[in-house]
N, C-alpha and C. Protein backbone atom coordinates (compact mmCIF):
# COMPACT_ATOMS: atom_id res chain seq x y z
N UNK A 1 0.85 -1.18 0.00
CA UNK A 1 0.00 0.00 0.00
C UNK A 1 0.90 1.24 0.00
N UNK A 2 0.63 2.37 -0.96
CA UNK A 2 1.67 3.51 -1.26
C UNK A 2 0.75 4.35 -0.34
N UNK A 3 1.51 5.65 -0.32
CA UNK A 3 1.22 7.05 0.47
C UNK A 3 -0.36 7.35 0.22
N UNK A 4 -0.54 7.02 -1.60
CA UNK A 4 -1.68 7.43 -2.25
C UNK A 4 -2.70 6.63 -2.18
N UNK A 5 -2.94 5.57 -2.00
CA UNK A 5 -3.77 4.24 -1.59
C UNK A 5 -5.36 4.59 -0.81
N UNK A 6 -4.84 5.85 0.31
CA UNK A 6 -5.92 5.92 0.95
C UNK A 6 -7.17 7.04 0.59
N UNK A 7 -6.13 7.64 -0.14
CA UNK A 7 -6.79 9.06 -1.13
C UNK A 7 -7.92 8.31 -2.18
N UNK A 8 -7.35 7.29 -2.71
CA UNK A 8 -8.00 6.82 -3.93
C UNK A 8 -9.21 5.76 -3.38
N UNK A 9 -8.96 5.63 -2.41
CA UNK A 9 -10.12 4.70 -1.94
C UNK A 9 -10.85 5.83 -1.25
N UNK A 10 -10.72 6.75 -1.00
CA UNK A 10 -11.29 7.88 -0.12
C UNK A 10 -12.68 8.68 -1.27
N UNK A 11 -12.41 8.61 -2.47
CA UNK A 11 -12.80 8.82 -3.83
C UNK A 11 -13.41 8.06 -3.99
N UNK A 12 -12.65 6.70 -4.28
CA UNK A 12 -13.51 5.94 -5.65
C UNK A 12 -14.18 4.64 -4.80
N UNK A 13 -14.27 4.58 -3.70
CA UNK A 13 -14.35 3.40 -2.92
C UNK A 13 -15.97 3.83 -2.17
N UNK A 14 -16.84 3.33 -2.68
CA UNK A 14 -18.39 3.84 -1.75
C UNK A 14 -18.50 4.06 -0.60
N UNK A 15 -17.35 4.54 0.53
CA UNK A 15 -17.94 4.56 1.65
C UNK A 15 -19.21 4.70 2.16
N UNK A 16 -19.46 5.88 2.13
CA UNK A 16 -20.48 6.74 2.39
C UNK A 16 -21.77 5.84 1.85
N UNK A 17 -21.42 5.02 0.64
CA UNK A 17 -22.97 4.48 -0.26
C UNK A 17 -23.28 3.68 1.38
N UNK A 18 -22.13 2.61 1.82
CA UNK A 18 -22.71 1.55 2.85
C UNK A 18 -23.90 1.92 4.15
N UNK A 19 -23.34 3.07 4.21
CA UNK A 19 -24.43 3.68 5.13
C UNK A 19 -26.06 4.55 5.06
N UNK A 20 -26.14 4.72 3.61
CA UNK A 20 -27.46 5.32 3.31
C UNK A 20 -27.64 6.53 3.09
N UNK A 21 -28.50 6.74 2.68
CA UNK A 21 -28.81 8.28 2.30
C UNK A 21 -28.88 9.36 3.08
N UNK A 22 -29.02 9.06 3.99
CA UNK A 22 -28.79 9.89 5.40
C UNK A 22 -28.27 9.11 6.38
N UNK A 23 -27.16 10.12 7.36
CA UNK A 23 -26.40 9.27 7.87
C UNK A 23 -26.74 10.59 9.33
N UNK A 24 -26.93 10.29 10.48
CA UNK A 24 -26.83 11.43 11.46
C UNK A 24 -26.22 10.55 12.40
N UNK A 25 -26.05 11.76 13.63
CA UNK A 25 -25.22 11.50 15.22
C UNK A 25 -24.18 11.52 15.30
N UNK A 26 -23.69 12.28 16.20
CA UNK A 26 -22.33 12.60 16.70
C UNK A 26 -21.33 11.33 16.34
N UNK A 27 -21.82 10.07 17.37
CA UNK A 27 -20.90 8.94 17.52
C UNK A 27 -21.08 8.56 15.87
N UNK A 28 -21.68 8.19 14.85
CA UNK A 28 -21.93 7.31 14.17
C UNK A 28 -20.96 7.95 13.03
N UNK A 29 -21.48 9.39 12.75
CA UNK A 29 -20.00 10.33 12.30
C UNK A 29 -18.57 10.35 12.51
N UNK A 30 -18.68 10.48 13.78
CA UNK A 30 -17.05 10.38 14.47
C UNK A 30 -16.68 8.69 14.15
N UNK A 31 -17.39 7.79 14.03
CA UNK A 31 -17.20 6.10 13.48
C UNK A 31 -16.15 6.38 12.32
N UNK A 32 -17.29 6.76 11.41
CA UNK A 32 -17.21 6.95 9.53
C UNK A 32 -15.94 7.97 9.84
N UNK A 33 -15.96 9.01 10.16
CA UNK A 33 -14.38 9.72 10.02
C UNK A 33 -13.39 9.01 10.40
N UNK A 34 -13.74 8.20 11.51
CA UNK A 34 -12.03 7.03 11.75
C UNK A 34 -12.22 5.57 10.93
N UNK A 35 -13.06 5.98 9.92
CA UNK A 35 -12.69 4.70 8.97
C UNK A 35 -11.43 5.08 7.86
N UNK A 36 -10.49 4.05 7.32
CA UNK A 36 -9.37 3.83 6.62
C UNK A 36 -9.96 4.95 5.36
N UNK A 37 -10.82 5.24 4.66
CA UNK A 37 -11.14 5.47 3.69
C UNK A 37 -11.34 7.29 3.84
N UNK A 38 -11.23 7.97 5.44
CA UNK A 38 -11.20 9.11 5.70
C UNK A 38 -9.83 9.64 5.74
N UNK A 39 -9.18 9.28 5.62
CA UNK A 39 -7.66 8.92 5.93
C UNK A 39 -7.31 10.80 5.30
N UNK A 40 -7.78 10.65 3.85
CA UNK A 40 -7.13 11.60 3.57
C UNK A 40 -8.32 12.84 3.96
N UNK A 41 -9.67 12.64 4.36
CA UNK A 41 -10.05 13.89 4.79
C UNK A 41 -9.55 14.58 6.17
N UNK A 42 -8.36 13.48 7.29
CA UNK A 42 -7.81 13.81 7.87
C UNK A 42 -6.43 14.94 7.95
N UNK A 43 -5.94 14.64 6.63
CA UNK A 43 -4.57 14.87 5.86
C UNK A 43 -4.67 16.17 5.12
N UNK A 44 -5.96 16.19 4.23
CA UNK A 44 -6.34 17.41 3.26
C UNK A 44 -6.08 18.52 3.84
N UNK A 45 -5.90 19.68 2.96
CA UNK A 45 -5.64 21.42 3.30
C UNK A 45 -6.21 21.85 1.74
N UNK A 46 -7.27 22.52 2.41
CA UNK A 46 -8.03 23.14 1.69
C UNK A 46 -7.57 24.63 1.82
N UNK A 47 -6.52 25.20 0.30
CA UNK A 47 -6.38 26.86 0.53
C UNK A 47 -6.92 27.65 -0.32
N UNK A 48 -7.79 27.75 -0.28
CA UNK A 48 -8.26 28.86 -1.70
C UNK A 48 -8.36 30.34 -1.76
N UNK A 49 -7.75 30.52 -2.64
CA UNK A 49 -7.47 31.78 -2.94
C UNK A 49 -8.79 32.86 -3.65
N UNK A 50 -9.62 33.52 -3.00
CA UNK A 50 -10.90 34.09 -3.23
C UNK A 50 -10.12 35.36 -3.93
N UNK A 51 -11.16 35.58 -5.25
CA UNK A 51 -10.18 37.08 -5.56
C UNK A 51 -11.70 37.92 -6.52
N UNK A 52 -11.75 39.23 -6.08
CA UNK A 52 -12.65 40.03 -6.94
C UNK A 52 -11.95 41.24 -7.67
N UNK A 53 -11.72 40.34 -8.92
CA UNK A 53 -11.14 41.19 -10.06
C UNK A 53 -11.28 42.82 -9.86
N UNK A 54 -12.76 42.98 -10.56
CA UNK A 54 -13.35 44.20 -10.32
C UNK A 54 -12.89 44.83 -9.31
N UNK A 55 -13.04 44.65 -8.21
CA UNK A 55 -12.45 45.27 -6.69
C UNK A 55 -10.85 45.16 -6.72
N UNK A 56 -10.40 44.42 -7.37
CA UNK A 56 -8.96 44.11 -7.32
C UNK A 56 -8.32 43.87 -5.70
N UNK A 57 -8.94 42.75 -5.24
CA UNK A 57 -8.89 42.49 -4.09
C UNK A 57 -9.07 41.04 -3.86
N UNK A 58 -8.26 39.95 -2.62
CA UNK A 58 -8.45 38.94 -2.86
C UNK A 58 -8.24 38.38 -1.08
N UNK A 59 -8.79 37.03 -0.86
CA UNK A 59 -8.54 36.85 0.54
C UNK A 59 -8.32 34.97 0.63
N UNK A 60 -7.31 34.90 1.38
CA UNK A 60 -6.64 33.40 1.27
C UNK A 60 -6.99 33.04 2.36
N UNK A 61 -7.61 31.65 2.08
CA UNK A 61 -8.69 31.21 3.52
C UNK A 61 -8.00 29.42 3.82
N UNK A 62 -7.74 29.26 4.97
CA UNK A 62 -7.69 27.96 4.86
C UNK A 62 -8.45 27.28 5.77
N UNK A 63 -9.06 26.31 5.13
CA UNK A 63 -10.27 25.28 5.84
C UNK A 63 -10.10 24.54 7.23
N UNK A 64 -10.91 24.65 7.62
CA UNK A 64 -10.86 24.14 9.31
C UNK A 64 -11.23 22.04 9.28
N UNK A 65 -10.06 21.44 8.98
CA UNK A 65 -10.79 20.27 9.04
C UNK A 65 -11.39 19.71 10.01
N UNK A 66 -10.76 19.73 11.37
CA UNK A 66 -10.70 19.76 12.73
C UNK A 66 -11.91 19.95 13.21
N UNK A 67 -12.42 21.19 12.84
CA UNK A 67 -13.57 21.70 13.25
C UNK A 67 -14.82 21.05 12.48
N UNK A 68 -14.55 20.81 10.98
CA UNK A 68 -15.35 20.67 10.11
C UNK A 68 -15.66 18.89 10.72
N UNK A 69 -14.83 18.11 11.00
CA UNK A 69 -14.83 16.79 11.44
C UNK A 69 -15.87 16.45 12.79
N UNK A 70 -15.57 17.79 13.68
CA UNK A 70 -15.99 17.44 14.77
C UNK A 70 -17.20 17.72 14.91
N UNK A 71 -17.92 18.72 14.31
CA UNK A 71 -18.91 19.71 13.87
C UNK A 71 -20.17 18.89 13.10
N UNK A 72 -19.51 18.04 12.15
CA UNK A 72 -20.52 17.43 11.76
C UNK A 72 -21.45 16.16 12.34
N UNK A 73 -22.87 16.40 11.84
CA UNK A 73 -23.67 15.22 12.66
C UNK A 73 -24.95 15.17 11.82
N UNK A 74 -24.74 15.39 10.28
CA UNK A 74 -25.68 14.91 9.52
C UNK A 74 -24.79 14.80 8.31
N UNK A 75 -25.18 14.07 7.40
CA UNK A 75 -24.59 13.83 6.24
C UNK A 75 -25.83 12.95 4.65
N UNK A 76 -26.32 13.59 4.22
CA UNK A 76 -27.32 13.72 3.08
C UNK A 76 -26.41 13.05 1.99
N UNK A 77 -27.15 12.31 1.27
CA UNK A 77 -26.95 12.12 0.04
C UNK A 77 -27.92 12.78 -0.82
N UNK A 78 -27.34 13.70 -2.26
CA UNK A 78 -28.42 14.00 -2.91
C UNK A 78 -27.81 13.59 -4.24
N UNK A 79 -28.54 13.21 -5.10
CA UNK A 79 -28.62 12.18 -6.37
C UNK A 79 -29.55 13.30 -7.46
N UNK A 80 -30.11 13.95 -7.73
CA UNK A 80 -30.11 15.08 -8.54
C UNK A 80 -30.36 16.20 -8.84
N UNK A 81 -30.31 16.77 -9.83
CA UNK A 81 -30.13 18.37 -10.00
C UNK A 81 -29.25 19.11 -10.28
N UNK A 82 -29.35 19.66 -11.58
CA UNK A 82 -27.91 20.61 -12.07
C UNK A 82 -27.31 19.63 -12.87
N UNK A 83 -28.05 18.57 -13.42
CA UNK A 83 -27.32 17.73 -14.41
C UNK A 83 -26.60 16.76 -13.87
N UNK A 84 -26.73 16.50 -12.56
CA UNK A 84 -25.98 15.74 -11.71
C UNK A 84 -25.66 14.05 -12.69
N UNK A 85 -24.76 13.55 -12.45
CA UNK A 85 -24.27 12.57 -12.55
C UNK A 85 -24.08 11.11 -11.64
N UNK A 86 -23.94 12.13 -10.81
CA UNK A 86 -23.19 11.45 -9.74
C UNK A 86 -23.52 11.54 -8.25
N UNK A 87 -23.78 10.65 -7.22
CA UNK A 87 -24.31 10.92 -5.99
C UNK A 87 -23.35 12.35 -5.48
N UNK A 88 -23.79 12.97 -4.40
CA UNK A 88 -22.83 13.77 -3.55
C UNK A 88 -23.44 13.86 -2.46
N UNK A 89 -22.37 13.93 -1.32
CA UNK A 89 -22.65 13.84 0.27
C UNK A 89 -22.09 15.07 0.77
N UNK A 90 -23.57 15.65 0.98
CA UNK A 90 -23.52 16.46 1.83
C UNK A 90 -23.25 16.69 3.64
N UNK A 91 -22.46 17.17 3.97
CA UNK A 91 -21.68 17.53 5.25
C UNK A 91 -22.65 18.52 6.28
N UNK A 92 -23.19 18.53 7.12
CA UNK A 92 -23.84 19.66 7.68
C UNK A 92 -24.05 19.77 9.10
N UNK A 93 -23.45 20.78 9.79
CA UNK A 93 -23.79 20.73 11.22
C UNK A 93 -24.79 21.01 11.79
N UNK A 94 -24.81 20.82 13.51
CA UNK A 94 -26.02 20.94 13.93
C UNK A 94 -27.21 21.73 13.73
N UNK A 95 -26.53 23.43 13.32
CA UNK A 95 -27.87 23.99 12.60
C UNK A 95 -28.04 24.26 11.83
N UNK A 96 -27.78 23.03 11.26
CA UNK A 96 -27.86 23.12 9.36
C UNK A 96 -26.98 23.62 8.00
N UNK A 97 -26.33 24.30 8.78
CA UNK A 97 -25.28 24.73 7.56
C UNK A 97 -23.92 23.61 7.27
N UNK A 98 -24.13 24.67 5.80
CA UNK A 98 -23.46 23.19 4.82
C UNK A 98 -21.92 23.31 5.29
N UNK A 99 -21.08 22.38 5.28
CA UNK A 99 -19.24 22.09 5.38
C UNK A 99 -18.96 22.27 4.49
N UNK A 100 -18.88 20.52 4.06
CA UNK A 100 -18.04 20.28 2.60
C UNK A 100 -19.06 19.09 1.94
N UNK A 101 -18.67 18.64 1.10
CA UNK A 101 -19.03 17.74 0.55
C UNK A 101 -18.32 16.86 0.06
N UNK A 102 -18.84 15.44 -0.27
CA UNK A 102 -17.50 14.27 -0.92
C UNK A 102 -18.72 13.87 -2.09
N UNK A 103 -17.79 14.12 -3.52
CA UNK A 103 -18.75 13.98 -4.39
C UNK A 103 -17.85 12.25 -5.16
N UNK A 104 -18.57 11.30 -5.82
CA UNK A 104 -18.22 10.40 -5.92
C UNK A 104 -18.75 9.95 -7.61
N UNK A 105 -17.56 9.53 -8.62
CA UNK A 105 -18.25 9.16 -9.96
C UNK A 105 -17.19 8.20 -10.08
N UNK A 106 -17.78 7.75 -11.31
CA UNK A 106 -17.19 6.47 -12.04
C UNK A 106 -15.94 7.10 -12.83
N UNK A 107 -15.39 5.69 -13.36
CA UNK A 107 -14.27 6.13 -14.09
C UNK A 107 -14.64 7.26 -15.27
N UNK A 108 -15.55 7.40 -15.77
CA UNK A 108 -15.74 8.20 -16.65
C UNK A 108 -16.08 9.97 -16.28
N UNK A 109 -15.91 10.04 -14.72
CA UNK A 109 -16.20 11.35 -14.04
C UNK A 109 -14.98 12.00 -13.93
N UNK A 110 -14.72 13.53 -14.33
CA UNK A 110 -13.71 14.18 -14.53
C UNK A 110 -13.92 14.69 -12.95
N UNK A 111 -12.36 15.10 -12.76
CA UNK A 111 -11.75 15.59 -11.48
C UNK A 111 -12.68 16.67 -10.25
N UNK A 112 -13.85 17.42 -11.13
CA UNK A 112 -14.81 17.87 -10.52
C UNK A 112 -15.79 17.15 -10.24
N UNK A 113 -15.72 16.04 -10.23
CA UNK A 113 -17.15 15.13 -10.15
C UNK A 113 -16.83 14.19 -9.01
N UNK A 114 -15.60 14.26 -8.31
CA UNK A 114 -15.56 13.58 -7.51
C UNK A 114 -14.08 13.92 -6.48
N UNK A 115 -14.21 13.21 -5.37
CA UNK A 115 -13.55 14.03 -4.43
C UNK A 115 -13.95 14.56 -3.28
N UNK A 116 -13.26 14.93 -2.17
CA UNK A 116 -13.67 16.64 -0.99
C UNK A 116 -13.93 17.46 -1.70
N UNK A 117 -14.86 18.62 -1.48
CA UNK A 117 -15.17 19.48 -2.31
C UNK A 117 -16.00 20.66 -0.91
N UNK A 118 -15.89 21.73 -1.03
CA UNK A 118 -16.60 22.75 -0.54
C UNK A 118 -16.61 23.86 -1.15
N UNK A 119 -17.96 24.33 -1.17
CA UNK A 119 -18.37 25.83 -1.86
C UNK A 119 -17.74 27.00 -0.92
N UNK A 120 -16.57 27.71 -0.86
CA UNK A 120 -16.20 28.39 0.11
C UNK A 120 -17.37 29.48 1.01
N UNK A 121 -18.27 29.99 -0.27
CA UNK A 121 -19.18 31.33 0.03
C UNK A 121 -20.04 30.34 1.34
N UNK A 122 -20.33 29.11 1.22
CA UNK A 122 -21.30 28.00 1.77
C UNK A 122 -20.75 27.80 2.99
N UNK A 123 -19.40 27.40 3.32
CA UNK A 123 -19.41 26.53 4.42
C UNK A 123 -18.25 27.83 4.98
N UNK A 124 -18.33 29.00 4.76
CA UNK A 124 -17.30 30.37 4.94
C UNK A 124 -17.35 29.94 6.44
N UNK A 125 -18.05 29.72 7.30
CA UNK A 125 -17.66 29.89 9.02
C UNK A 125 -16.47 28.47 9.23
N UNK A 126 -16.30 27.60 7.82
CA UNK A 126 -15.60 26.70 8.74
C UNK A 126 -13.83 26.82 8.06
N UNK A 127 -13.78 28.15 6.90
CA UNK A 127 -12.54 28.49 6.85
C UNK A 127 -11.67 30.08 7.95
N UNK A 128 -10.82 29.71 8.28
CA UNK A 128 -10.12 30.96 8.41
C UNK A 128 -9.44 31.75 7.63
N UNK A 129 -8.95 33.43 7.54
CA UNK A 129 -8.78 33.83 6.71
C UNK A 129 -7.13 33.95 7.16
N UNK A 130 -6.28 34.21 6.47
CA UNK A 130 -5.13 33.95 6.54
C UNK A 130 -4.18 35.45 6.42
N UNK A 131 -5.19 35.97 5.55
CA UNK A 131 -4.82 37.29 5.36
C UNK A 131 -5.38 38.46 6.06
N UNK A 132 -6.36 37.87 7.16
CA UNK A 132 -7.09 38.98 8.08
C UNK A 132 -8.15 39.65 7.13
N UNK A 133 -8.83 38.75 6.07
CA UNK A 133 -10.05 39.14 5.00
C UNK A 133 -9.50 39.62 3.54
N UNK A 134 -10.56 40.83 3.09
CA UNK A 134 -9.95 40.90 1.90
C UNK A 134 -8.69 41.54 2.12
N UNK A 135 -7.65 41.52 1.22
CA UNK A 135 -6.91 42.88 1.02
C UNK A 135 -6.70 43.33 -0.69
N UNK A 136 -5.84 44.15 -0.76
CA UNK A 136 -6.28 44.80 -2.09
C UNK A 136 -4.68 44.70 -2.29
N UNK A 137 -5.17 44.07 -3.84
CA UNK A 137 -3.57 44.16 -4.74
C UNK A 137 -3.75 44.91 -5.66
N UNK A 138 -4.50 45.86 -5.53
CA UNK A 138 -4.16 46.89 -7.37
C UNK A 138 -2.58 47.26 -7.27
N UNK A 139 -2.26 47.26 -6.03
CA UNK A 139 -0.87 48.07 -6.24
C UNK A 139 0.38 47.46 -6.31
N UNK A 140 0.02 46.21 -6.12
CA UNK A 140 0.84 45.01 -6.05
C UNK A 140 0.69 43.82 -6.30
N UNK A 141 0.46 43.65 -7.94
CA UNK A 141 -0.05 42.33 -8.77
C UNK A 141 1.29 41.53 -8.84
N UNK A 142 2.45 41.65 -8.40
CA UNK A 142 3.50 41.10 -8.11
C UNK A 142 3.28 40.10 -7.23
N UNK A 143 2.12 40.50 -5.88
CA UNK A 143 2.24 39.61 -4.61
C UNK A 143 0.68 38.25 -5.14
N UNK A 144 0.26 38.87 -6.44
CA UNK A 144 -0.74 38.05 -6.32
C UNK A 144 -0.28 36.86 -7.44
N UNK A 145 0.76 37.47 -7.60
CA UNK A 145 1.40 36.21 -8.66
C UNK A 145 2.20 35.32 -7.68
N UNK A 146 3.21 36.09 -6.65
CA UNK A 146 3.56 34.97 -5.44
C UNK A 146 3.15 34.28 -5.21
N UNK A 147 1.61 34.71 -4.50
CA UNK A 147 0.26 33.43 -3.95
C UNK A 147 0.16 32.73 -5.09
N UNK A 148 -0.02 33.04 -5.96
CA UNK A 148 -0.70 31.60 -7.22
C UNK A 148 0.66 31.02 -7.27
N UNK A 149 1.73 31.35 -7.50
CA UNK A 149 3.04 30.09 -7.75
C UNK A 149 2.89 29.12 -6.06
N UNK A 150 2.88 29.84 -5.09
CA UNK A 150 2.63 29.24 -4.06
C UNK A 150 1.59 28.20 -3.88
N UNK A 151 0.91 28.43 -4.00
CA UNK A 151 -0.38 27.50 -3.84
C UNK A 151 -0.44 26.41 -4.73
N UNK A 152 0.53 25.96 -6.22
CA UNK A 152 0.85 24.93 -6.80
C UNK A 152 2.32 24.65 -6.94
N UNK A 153 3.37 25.34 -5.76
CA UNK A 153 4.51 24.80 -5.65
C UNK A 153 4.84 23.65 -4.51
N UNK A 154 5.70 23.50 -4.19
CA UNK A 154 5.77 22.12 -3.60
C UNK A 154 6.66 22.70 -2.08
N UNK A 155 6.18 21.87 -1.36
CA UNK A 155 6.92 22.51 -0.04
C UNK A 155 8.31 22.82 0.04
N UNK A 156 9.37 22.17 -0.43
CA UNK A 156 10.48 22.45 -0.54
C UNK A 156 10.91 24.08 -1.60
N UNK A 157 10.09 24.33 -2.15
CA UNK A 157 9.83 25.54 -2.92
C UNK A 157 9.21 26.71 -1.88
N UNK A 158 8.47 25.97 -1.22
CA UNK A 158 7.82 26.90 0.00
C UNK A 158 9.05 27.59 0.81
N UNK A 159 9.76 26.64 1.59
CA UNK A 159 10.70 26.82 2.09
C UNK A 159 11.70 27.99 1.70
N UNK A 160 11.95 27.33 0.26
CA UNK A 160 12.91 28.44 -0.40
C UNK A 160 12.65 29.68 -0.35
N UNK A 161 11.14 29.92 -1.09
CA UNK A 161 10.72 31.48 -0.68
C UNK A 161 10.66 31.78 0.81
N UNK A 162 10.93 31.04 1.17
CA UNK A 162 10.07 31.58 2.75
C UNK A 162 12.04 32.59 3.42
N UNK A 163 13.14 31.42 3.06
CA UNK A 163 14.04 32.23 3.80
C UNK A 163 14.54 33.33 2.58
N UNK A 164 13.98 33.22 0.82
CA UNK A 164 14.24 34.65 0.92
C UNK A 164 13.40 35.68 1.22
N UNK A 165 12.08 35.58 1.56
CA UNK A 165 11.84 36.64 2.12
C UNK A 165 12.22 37.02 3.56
N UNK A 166 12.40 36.29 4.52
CA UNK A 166 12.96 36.50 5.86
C UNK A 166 14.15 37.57 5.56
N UNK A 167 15.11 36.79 4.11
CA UNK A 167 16.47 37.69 4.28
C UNK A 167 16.11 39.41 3.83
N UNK A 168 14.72 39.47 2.70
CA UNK A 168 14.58 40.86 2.34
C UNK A 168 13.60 41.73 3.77
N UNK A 169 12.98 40.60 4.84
CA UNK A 169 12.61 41.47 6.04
C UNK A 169 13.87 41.93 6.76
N UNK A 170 14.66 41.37 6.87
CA UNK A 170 16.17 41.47 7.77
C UNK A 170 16.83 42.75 6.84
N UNK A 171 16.43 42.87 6.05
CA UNK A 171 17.48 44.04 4.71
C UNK A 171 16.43 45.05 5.30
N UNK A 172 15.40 44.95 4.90
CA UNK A 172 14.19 46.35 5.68
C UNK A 172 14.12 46.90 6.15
N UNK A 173 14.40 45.71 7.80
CA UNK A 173 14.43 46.19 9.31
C UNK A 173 15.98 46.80 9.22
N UNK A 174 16.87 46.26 8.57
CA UNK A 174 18.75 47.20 9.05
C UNK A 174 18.43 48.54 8.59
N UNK A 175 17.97 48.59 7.24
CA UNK A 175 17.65 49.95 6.58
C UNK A 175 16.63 50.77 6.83
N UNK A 176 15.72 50.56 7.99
CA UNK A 176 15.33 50.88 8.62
C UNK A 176 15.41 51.42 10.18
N UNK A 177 16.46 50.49 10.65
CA UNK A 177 17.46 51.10 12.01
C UNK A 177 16.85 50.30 12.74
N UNK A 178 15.75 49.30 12.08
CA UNK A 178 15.19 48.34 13.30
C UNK A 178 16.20 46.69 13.52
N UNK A 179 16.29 46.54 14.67
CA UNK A 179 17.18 45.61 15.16
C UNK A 179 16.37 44.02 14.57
N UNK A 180 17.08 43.16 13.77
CA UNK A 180 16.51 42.33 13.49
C UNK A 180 16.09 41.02 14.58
C-alpha cells in the first residue's frame, strides 16, 4: 500500500454508499471519520485563494478540518439536480449549515465530479482567513502572482521562498534602524 492508496479509496471506494442516504449523530460520524477510507479527509488542506477582479482584491482562507470533522452530525446524500451525474454527500452541522461535501463518480467522471469538495461562500464559518479578510492588490499584482506560484509549488519551494523573504525582512528592518 503507497502514500496514495488511501486518497484513492477515499474517492472511488463507496464509503459513504454503505451507510445510506442519510447518515446522522455525533458517535456514528465520528465512526465513519475514523474509517481507513477518511484517511485523507484527515490529511487534506483546503487553501483557496478568493479574488474580486473588479475590486482588485483577494482573501486566502484555509479550511478548518478539525472543526469541520468534529462539527458534523448529519450527512445527506443528494442524487439530482444541475445535471448531476453522480451521488454527492452532503456535510452539515447541527444547525444546518453546509461544510463540505464528498462527491463520488465512475471512471468516466472528470476531477470535478468527484472528491472533498466545498463551496467556500457555503461553508465560509468553517474556513479561516489567513490574510485577516480581503486585502487589495491593485498596487501590487506582483504579490498576487507569489500566492498563485505558491499554492501549486511544492513545499520544498515553500521553504525556499520563505528564507528569501525572511532575508529581504532582515534588509528592511537594518535599513530601517530596526534591530533584526
Amino acid at each position: 500500500m503507497d502514500d496514495h492508496t488511501p486518497y484513492i479509496d477515499f474517492i472511488n471506494r463507496p464509503r459513504l454508499e454503505r451507510e445510506g442516504a442519510k447518515i446522522q449523530g455525533r458517535s456514528t460520524i465520528r465512526k465513519l471519520m475514523e474509517d481507513p477510507a477518511f484517511v485523507a479527509f484527515r490529511n487534506i488542506n483546503v487553501l483557496p485563494l478568493i479574488y474580486d477582479e473588479k475590486g482588485e482584491r483577494c482573501n486566502i482562507l484555509v479550511f478548518d478540518r478539525e472543526r469541520a470533522m468534529r462539527e458534523t452530525v448529519r450527512i445527506t446524500k443528494v442524487e439530482s439536480g444541475k445535471g448531476r451525474k453522480h451521488p454527492v454527500y452532503r456535510f452539515f452541522d447541527a444547525v444546518g449549515d453546509y461544510i463540505c461535501e464528498v462527491r463520488y463518480g465512475d471512471a468516466a467522471a472528470n476531477a470535478l465530479q468527484r472528491g472533498l469538495w466545498t463551496h467556500t461562500k457555503n461553508g465560509l464559518k468553517y474556513f479561516d482567513s489567513i490574510t485577516g479578510g480581503w486585502i487589495d492588490y491593485s498596487h501590487n499584482l506582483v504579490l498576487v502572482k507569489l500566492f498563485s506560484y505558491a499554492l501549486v509549488s511544492s513545499e520544498a519551494g515553500h521553504k525556499l521562498a520563505l528564507e528569501k523573504i525572511k532575508e529581504d525582512i532582515t534588509s528592511l528592518k537594518q535599513k530601517s534602524g530596526i534591530r533584526p
